[in-house]
Protein backbone atom coordinates (compact mmCIF):
# COMPACT_ATOMS: atom_id res chain seq x y z
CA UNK A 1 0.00 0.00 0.00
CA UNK A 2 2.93 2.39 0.61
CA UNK A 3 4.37 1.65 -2.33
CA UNK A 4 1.16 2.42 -4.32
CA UNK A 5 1.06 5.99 -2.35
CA UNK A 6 4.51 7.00 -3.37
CA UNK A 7 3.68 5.88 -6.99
CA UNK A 8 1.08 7.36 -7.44
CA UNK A 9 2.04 10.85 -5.87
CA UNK A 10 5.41 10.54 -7.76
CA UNK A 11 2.63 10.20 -10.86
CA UNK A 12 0.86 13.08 -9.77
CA UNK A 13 3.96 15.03 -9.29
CA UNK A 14 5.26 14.26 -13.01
CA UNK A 15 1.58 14.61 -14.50
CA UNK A 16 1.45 18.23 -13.33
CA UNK A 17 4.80 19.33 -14.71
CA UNK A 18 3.98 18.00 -17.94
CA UNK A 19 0.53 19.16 -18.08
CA UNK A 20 -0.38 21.96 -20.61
CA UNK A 21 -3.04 22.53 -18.01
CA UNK A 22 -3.22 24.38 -14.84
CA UNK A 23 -2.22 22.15 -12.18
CA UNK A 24 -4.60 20.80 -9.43
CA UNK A 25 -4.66 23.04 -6.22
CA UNK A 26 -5.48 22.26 -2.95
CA UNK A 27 -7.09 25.26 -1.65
CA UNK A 28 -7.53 27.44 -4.49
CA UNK A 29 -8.86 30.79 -2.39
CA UNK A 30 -5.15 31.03 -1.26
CA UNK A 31 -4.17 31.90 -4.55
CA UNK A 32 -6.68 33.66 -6.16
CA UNK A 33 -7.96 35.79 -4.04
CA UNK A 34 -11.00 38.33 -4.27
CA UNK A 35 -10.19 41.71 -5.88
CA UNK A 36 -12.31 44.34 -4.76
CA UNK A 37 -13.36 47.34 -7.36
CA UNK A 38 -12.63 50.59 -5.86
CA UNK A 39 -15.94 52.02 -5.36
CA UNK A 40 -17.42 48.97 -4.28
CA UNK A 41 -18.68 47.39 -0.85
CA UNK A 42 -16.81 45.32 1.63
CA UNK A 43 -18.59 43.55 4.51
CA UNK A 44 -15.28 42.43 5.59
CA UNK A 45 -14.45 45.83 7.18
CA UNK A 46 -16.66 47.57 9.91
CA UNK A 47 -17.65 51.14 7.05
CA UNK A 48 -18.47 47.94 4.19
CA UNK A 49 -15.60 50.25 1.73
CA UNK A 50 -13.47 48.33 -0.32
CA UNK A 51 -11.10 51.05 -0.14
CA UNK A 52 -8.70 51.34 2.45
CA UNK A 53 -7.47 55.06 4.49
CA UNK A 54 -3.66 54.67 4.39
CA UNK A 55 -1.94 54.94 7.57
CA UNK A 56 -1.51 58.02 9.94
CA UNK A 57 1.35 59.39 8.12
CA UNK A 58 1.68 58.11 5.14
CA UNK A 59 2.90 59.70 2.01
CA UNK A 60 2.71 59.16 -1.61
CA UNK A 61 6.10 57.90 -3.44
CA UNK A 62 7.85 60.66 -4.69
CA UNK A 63 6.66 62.70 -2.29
CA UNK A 64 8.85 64.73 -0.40
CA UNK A 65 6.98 67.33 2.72
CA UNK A 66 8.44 70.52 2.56
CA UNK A 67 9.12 71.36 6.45
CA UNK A 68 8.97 75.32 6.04
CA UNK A 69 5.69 75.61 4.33
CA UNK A 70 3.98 78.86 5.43
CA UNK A 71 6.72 80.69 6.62
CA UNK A 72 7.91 84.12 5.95
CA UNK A 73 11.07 84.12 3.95
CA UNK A 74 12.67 86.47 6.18
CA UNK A 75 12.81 83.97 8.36
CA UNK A 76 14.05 80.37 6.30
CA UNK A 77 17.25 79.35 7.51
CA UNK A 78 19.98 78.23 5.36
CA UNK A 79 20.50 74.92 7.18
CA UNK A 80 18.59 72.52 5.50
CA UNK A 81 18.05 74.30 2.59
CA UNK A 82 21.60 74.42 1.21
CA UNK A 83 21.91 73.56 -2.87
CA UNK A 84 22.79 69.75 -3.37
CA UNK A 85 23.51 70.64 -7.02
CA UNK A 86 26.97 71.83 -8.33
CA UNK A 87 26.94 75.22 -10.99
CA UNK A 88 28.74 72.74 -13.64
CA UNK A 89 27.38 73.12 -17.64
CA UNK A 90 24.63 70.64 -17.11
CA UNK A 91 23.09 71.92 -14.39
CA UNK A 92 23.01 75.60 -15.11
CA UNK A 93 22.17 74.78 -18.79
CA UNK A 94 18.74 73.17 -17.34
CA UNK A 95 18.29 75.89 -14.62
CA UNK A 96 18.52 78.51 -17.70
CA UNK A 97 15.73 76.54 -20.23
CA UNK A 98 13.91 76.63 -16.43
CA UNK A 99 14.16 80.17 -15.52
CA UNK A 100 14.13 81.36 -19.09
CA UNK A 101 10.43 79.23 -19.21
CA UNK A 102 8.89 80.20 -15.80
CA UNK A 103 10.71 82.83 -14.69
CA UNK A 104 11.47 85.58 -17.45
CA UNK A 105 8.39 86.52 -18.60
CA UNK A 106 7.95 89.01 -14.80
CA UNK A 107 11.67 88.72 -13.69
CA UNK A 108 13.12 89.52 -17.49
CA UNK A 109 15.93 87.75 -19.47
CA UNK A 110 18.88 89.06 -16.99
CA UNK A 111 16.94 89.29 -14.06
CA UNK A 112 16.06 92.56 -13.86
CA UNK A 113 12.32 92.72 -13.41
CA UNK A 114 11.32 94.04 -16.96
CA UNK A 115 10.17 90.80 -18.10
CA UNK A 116 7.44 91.00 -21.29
CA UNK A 117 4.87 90.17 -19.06
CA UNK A 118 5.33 93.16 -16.98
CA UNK A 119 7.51 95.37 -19.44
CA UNK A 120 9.07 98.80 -18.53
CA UNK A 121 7.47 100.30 -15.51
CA UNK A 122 4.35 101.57 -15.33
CA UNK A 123 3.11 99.31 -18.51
CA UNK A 124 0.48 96.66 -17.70
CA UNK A 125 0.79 98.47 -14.40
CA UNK A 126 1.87 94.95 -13.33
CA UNK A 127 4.37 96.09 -10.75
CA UNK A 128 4.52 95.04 -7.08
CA UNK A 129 1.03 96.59 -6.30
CA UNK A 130 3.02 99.33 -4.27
CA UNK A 131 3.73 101.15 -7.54
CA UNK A 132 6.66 99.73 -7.52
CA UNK A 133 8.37 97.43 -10.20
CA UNK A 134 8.58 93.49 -10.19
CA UNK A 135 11.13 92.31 -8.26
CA UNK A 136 14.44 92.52 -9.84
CA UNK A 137 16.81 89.28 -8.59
CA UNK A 138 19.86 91.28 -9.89
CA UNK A 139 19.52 93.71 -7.04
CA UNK A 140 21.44 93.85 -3.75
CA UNK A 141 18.46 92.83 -1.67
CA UNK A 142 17.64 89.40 -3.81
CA UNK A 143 21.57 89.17 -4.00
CA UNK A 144 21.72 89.17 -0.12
CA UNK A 145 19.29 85.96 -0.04
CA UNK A 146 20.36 82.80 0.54
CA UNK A 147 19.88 79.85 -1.63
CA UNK A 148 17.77 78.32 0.07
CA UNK A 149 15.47 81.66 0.84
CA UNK A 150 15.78 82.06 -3.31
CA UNK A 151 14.38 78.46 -3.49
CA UNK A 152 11.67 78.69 -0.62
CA UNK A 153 9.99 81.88 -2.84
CA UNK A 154 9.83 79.64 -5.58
CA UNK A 155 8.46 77.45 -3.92
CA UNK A 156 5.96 79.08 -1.34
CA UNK A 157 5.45 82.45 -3.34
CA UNK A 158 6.15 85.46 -2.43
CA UNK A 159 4.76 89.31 -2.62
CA UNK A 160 2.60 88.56 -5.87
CA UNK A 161 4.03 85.78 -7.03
CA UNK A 162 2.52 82.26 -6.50
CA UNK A 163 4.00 79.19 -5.80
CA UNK A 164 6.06 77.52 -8.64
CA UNK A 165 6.12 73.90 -6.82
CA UNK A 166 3.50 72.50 -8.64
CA UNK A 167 5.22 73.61 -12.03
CA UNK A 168 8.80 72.92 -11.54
CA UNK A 169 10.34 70.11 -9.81
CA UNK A 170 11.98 70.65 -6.44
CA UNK A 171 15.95 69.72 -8.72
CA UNK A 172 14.69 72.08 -11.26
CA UNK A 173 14.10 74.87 -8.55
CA UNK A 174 17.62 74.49 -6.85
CA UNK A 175 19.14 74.53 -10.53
CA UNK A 176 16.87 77.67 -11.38
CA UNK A 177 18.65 79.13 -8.09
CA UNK A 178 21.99 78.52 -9.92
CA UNK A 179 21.34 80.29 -13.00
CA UNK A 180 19.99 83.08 -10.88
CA UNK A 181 23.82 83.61 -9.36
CA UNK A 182 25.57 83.15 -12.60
CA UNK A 183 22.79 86.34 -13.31
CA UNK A 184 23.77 88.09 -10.40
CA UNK A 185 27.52 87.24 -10.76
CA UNK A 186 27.35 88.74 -14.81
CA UNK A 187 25.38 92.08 -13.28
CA UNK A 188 28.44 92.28 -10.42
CA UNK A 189 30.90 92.29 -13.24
CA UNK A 190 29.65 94.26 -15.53
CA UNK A 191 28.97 97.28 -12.72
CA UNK A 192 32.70 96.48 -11.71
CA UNK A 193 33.33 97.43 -15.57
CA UNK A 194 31.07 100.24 -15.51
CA UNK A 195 32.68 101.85 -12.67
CA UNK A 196 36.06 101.59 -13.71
CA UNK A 197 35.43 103.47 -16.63
């Protein structure tokens, strides 16, 4: 009788390797089990919704929070916020097609806040709503922020300006922030020219 058992599970071992058909299965619910539809009732849990709260917590992948949401730039600190990226070619090449996208059209080509969208002062009367002209990121006051205070306004807003995080990518934002240096680095020069003649 033993000998019959091992034969014929040996059999049964062979016939389902060979078998063009879906071998036999013991308790098939293990395998397959029930998808639920997203809209569509559960008695299993105690609310009857197929679809489950994630955790306390949890965030999307990809998702990165962004600790210093809703606070005045004035006062971001630099710790935390420092650039990861280095100003080589790459980098500032992608933080120009950026800036040169989102940014010119208020802040102008060179940074100087005569963008098309807001042209020479008073046109389109477009200005800071003080009468004043769009922010110009060549000047001494944007030149005096740090990096990371030049990333947290694109990424919070500031004055008029909304929030760019939705647009641009949080590694397109710190690359933007390196093509605005090599802009304020060019205006620093060319005064340093200016004045010597």
């Amino acid at each position: 009788m033993k000998k019959f058992f091992n034969l014929s599970f040996a059999a049964l071992l062979i016939w389902n390797c060979e078998s063009k058909t879906p071998p036999m299965e013991y308790m098939p619910d293990m395998a397959d089990s029930v998808a639920r539809e997203a809209q569509e009732e559960d008695s299993f849990f105690a609310n009857r919704s197929a679809v489950r709260l994630p955790p306390k917590g949890a965030v999307p992948v990809g998702y990165y929070p962004y600790e210093y949401k809703g606070l005045d730039i004035s006062v971001i600190p630099n710790k935390g916020l420092a650039n990861p990226f280095k100003a080589d070619f790459a980098n500032l090449k992608r933080g120009e097609d950026k800036y040169q996208t989102y940014c010119s059209p208020c802040h102008g080509v060179r940074g100087a806040g005569n963008g098309f969208v807001v042209g020479p002062s008073p046109r389109l009367n477009a200005g800071q709503g003080d009468g004043s002209r769009m922010a110009a990121l060549i000047s001494a006051s944007a030149k005096a922020y740090s990096d990371g205070q030049i990333y947290h306004a694109m990424t919070e807003g500031k004055g008029r300006m909304n929030s760019y995080a939705s647009q641009i990518a949080p590694e397109d934002r710190w690359k933007i922030v390196l093509y605005i240096r090599k802009l304020q680095d060019y205006d620093n020069k060319t005064n340093k020219e200016t004045a010597k003649k």
